[in-house]
N, C-alpha and C. Protein backbone atom coordinates (compact mmCIF):
# COMPACT_ATOMS: atom_id res chain seq x y z
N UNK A 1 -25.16 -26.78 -21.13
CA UNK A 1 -24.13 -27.42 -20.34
C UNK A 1 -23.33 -28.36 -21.23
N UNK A 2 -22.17 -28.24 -21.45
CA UNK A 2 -21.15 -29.21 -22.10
C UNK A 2 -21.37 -30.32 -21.48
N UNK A 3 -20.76 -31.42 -22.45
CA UNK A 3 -20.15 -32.27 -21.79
C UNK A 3 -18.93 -32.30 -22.02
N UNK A 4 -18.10 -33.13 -21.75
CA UNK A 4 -16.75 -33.40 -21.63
C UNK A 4 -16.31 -34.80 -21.50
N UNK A 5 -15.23 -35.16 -21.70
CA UNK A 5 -14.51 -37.02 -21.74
C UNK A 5 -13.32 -36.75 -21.09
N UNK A 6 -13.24 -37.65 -20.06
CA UNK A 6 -11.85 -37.87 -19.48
C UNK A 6 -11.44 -39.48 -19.61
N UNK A 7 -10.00 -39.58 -20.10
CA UNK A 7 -9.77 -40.73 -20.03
C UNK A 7 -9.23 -41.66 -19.17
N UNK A 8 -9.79 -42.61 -18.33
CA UNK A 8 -9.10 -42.90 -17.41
C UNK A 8 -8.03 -43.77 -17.06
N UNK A 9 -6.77 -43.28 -16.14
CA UNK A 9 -5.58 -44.02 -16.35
C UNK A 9 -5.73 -45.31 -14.39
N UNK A 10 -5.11 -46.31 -15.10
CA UNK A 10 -5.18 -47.00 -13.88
C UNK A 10 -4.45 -46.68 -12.67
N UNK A 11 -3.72 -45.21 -12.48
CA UNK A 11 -3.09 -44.56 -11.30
C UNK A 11 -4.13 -43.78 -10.73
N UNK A 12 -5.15 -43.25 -11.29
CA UNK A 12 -6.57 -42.60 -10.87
C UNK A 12 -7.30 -43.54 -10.15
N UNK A 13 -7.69 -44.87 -11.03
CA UNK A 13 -8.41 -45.86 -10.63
C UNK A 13 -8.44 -46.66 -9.39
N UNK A 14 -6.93 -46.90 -9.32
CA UNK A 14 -6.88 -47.56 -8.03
C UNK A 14 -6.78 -46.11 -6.60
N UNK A 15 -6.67 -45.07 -7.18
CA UNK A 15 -6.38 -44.10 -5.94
C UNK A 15 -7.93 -43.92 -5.57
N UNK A 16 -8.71 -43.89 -6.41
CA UNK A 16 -10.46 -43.56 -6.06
C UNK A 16 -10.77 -45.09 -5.23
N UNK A 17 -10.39 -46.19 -5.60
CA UNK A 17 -10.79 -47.28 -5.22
C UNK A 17 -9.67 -47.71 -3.37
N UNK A 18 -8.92 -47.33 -3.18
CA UNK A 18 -8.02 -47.90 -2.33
C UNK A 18 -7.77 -46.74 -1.06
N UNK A 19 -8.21 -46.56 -0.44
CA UNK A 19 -7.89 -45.30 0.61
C UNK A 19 -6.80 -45.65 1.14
N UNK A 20 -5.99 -46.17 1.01
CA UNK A 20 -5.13 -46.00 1.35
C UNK A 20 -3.55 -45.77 1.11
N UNK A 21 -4.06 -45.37 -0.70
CA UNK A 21 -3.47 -44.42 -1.46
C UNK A 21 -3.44 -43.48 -0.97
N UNK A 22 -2.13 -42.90 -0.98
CA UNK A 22 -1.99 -41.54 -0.93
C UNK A 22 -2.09 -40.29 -1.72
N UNK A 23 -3.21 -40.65 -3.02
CA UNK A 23 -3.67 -39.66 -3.77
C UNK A 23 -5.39 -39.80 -3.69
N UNK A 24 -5.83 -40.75 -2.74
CA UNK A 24 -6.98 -41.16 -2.53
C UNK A 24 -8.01 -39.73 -2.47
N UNK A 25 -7.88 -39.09 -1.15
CA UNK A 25 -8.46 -37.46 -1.21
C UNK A 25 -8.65 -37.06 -2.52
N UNK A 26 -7.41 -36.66 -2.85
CA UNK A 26 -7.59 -35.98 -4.18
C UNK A 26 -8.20 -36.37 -5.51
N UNK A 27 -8.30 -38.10 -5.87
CA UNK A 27 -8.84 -38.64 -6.90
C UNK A 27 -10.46 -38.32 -6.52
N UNK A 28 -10.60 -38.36 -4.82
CA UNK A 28 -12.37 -39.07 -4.82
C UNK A 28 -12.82 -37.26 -5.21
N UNK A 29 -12.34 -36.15 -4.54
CA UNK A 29 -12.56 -34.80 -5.02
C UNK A 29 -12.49 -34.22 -6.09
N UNK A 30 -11.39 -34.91 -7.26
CA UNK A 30 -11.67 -34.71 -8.33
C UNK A 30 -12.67 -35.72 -9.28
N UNK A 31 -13.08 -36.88 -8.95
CA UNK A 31 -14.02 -37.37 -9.22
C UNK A 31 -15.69 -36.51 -9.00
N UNK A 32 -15.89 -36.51 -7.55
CA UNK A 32 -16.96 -35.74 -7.54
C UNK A 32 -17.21 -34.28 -7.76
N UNK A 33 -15.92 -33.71 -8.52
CA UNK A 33 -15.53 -32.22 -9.22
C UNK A 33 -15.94 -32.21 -10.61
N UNK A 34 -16.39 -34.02 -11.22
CA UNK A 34 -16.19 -33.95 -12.72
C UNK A 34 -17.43 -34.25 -13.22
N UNK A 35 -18.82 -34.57 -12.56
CA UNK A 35 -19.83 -34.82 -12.48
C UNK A 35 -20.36 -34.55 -13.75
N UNK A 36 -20.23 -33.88 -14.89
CA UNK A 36 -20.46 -33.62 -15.80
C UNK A 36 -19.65 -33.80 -17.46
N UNK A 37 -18.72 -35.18 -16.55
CA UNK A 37 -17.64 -35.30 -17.58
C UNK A 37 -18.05 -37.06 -17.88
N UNK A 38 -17.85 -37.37 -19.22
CA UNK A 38 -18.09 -38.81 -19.65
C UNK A 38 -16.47 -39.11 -19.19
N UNK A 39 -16.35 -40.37 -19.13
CA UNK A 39 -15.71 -41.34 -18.69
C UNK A 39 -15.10 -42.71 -19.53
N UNK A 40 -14.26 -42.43 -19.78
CA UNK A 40 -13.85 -43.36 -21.41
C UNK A 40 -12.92 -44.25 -20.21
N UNK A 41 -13.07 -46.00 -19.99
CA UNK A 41 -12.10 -46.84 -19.72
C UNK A 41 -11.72 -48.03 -20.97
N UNK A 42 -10.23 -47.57 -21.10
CA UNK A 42 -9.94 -48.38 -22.23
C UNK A 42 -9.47 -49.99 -21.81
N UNK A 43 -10.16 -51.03 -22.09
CA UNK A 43 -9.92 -52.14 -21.93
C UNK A 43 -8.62 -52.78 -21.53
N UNK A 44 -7.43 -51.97 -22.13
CA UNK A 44 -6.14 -52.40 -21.40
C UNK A 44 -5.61 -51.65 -20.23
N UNK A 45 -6.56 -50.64 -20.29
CA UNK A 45 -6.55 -50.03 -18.45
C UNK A 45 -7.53 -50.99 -17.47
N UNK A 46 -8.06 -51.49 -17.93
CA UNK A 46 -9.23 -52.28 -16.92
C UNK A 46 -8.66 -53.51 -16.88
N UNK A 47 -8.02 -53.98 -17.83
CA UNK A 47 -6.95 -55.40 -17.39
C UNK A 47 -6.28 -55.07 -16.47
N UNK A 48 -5.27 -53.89 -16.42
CA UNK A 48 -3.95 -54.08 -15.82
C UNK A 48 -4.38 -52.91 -14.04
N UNK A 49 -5.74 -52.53 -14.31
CA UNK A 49 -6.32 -52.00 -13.39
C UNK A 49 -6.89 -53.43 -12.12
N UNK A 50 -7.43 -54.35 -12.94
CA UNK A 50 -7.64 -55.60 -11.89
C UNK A 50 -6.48 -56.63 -11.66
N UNK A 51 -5.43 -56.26 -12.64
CA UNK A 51 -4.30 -57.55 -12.35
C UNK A 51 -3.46 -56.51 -11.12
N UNK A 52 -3.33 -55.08 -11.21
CA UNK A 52 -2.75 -54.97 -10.07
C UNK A 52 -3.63 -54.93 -8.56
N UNK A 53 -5.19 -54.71 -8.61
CA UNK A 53 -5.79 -54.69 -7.65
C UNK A 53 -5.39 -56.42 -7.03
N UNK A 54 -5.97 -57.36 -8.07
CA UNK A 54 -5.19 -58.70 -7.45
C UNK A 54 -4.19 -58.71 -6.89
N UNK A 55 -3.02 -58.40 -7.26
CA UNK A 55 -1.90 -58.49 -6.71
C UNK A 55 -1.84 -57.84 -5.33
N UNK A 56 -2.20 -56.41 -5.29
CA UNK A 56 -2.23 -55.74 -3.90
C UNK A 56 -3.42 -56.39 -2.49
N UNK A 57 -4.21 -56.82 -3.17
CA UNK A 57 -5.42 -57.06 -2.17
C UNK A 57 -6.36 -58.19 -2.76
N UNK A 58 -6.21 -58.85 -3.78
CA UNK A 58 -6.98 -60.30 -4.04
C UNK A 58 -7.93 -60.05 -4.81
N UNK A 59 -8.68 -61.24 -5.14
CA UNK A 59 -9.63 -61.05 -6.03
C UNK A 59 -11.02 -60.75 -5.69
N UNK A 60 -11.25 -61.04 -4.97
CA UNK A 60 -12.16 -60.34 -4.07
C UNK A 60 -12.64 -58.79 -4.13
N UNK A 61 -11.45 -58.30 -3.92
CA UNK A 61 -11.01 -56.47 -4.14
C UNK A 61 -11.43 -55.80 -5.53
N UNK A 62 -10.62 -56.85 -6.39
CA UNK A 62 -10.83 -56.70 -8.02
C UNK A 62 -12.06 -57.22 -8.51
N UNK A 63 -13.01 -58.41 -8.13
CA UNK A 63 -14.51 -57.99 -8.30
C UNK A 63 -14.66 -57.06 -8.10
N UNK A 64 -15.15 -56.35 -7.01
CA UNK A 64 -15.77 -55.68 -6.29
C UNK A 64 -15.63 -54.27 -7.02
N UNK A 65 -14.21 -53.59 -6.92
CA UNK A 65 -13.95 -52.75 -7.99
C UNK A 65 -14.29 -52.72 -9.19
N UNK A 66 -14.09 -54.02 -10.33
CA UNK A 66 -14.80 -54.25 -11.74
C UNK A 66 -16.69 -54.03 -11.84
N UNK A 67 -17.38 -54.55 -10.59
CA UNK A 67 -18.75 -54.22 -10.10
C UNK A 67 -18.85 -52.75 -10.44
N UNK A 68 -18.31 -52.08 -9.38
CA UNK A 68 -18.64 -51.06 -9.29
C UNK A 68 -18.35 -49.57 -10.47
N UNK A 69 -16.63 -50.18 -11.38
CA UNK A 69 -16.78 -49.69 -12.94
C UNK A 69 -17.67 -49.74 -13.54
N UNK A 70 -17.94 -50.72 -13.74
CA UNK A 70 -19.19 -50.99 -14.56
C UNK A 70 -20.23 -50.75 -14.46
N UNK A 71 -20.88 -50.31 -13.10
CA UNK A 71 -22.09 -49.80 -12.69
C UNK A 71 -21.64 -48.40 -12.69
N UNK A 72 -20.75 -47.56 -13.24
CA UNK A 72 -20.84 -46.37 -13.05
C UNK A 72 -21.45 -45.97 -14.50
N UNK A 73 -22.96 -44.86 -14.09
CA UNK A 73 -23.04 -44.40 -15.22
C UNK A 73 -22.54 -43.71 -16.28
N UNK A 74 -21.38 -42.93 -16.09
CA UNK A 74 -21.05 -42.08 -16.82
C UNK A 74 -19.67 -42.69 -17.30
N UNK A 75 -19.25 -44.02 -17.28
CA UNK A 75 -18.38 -44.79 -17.66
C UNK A 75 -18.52 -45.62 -19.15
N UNK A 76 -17.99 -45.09 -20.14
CA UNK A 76 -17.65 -45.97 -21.33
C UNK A 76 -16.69 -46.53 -21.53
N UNK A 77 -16.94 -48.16 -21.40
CA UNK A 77 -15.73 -49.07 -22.21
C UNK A 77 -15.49 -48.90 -23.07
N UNK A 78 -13.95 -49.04 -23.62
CA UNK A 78 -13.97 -49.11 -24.89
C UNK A 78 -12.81 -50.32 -25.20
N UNK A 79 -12.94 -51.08 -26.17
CA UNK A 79 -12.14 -52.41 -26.28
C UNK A 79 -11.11 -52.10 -27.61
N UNK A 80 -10.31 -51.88 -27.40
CA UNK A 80 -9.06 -51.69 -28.37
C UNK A 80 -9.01 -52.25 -29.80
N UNK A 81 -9.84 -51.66 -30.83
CA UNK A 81 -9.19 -52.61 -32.21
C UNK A 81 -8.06 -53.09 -32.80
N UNK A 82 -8.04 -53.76 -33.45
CA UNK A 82 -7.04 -54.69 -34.05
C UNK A 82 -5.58 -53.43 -34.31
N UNK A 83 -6.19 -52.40 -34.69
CA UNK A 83 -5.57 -51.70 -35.56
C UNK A 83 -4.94 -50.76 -34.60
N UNK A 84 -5.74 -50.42 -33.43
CA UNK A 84 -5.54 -49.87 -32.58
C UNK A 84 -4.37 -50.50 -31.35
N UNK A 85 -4.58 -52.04 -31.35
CA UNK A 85 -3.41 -52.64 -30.58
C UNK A 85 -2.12 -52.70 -31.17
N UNK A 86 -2.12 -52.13 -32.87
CA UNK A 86 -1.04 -52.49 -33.31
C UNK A 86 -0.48 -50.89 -33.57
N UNK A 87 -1.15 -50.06 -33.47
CA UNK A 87 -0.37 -48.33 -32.78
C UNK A 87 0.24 -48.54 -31.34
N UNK A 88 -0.64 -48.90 -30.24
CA UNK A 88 0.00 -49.50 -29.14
C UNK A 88 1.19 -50.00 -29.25
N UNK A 89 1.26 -50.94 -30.15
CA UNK A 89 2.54 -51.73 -29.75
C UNK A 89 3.51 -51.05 -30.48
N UNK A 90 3.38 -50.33 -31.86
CA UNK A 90 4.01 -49.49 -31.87
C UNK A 90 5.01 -48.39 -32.02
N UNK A 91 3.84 -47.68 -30.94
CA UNK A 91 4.57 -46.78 -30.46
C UNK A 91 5.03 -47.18 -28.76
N UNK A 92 4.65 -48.27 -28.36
CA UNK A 92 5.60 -48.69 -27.48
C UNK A 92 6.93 -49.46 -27.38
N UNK A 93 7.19 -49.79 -28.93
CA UNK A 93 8.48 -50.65 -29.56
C UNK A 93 9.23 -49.24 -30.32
N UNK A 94 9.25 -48.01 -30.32
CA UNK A 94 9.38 -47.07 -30.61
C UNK A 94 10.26 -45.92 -29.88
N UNK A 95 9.12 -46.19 -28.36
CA UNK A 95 9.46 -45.28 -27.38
C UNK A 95 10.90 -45.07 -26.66
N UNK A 96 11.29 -43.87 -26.12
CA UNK A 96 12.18 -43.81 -25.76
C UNK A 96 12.26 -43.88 -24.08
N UNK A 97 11.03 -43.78 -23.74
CA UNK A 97 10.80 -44.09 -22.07
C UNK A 97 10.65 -45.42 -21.44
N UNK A 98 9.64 -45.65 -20.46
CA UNK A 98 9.63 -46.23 -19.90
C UNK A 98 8.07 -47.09 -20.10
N UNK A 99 6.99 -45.94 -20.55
CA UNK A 99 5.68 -46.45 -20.70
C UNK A 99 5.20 -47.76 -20.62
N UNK A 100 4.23 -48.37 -20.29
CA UNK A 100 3.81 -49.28 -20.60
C UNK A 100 2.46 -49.32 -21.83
N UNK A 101 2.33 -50.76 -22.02
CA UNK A 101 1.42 -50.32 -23.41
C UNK A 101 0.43 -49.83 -23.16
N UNK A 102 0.02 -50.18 -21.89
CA UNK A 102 -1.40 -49.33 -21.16
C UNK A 102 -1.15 -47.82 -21.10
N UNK A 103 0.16 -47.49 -20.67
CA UNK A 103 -0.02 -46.11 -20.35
C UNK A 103 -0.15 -45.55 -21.78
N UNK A 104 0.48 -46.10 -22.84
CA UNK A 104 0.36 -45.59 -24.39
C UNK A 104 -0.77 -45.80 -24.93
N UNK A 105 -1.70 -46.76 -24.52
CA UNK A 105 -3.02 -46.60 -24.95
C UNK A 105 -4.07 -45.36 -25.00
N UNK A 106 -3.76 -44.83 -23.36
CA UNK A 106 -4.30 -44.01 -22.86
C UNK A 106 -4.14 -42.66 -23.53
N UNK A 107 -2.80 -42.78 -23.54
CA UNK A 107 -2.14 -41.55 -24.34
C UNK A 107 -2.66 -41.14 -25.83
N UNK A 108 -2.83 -42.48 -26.68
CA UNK A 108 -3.61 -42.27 -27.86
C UNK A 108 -4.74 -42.12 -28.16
N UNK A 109 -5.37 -42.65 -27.37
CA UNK A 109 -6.59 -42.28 -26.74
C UNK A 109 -7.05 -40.50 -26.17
N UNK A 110 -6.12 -40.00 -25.70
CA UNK A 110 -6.86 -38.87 -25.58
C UNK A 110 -6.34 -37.90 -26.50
N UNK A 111 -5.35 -38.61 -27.06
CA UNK A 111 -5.01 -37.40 -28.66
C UNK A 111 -5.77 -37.82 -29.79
N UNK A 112 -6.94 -38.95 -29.70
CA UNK A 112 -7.39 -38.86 -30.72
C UNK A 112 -8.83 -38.59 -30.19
N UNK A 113 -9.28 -38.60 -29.40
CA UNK A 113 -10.42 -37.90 -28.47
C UNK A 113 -10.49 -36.88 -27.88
N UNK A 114 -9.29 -36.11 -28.29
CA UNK A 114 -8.85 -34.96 -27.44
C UNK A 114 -9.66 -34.38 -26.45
N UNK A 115 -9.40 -35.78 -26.17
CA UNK A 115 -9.59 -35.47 -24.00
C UNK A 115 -8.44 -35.34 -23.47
N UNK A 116 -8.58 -35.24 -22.26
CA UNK A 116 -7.42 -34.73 -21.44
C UNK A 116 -7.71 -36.69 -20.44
N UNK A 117 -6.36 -36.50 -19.64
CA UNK A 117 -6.45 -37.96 -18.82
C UNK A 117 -6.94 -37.94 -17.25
N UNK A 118 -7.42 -38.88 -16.73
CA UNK A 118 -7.71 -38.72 -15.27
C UNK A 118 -6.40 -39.57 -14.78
N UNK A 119 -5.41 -38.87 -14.45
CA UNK A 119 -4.40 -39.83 -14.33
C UNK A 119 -3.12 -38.79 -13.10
N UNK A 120 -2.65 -40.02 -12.34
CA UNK A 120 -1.62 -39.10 -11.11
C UNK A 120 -0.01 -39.54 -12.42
N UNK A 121 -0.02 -40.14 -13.53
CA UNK A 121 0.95 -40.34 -13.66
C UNK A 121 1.33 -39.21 -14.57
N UNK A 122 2.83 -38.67 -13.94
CA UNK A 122 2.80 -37.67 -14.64
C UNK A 122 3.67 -37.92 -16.03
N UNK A 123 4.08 -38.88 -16.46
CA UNK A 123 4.68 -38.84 -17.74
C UNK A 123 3.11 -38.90 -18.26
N UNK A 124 2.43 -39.72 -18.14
CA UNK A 124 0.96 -39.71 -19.17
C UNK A 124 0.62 -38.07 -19.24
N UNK A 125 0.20 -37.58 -18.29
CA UNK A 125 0.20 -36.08 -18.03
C UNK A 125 0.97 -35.63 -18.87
N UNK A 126 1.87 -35.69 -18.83
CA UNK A 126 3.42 -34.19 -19.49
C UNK A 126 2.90 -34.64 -20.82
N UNK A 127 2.92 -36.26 -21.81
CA UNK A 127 2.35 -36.47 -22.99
C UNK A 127 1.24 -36.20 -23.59
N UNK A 128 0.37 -35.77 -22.72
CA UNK A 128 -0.88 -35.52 -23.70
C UNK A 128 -1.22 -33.88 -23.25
N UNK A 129 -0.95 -33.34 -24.24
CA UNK A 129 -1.50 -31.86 -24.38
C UNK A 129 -3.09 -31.18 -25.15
N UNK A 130 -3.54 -31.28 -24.23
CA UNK A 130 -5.47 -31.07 -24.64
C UNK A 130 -5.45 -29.43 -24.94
């Protein structure tokens, strides 16, 4: 049995966590579709994953969610090196879109892990070709 790495983007995150997303169905089904896949969260997805849960629903929400990341087994942090925040920045001082540095994290992240992303956003999507 393989394993596999998906990287996760904070448009996945909050849709598994918030039902009342409207990609909610589909994140929690492809979550329990991937049961056999490791789970890479990159530290500037898990910032901007609890600064928007704050914002939408409090801190309260964003414990509770950070709890339950972290208790997932098949979830690896990973904390951005020096060297690595300074590709981030960049190729986000670079870009010709809209990205944020999170979404470019992610992006480098699975071209150099060549994983594919757990993500509804589709520019991250259309950018990374696994």
């Amino acid at each position: 049995m393989a394993i596999h790495m998906k990287v996760l983007d904070t448009s996945f995150i909050i849709s598994i966590f918030l039902i009342e997303d409207e990609n909610h169905p589909k994140a929690v089904a492809i979550f329990n579709n991937h049961n056999n896949e490791e789970l890479l969260l990159l530290d500037t997805i898990l910032f901007e994953t609890l600064s928007l849960l704050n914002r939408r629903k409090g801190m309260d929400e964003a414990r509770e969610v950070h709890g339950k990341l972290l208790a997932c087994s098949k979830l690896h942090m990973h904390y951005l090196s020096d060297a690595q925040r300074k590709e981030v920045v960049k190729a986000f001082l670079e870009q010709k879109g809209r990205l944020s540095p999170a979404d470019i994290s992610v992006i480098l992240a699975c071209k150099t892990a060549l994983a594919a992303p757990l993500a509804f956003d589709k520019e991250i999507v259309k950018r990374v070709q696994v």
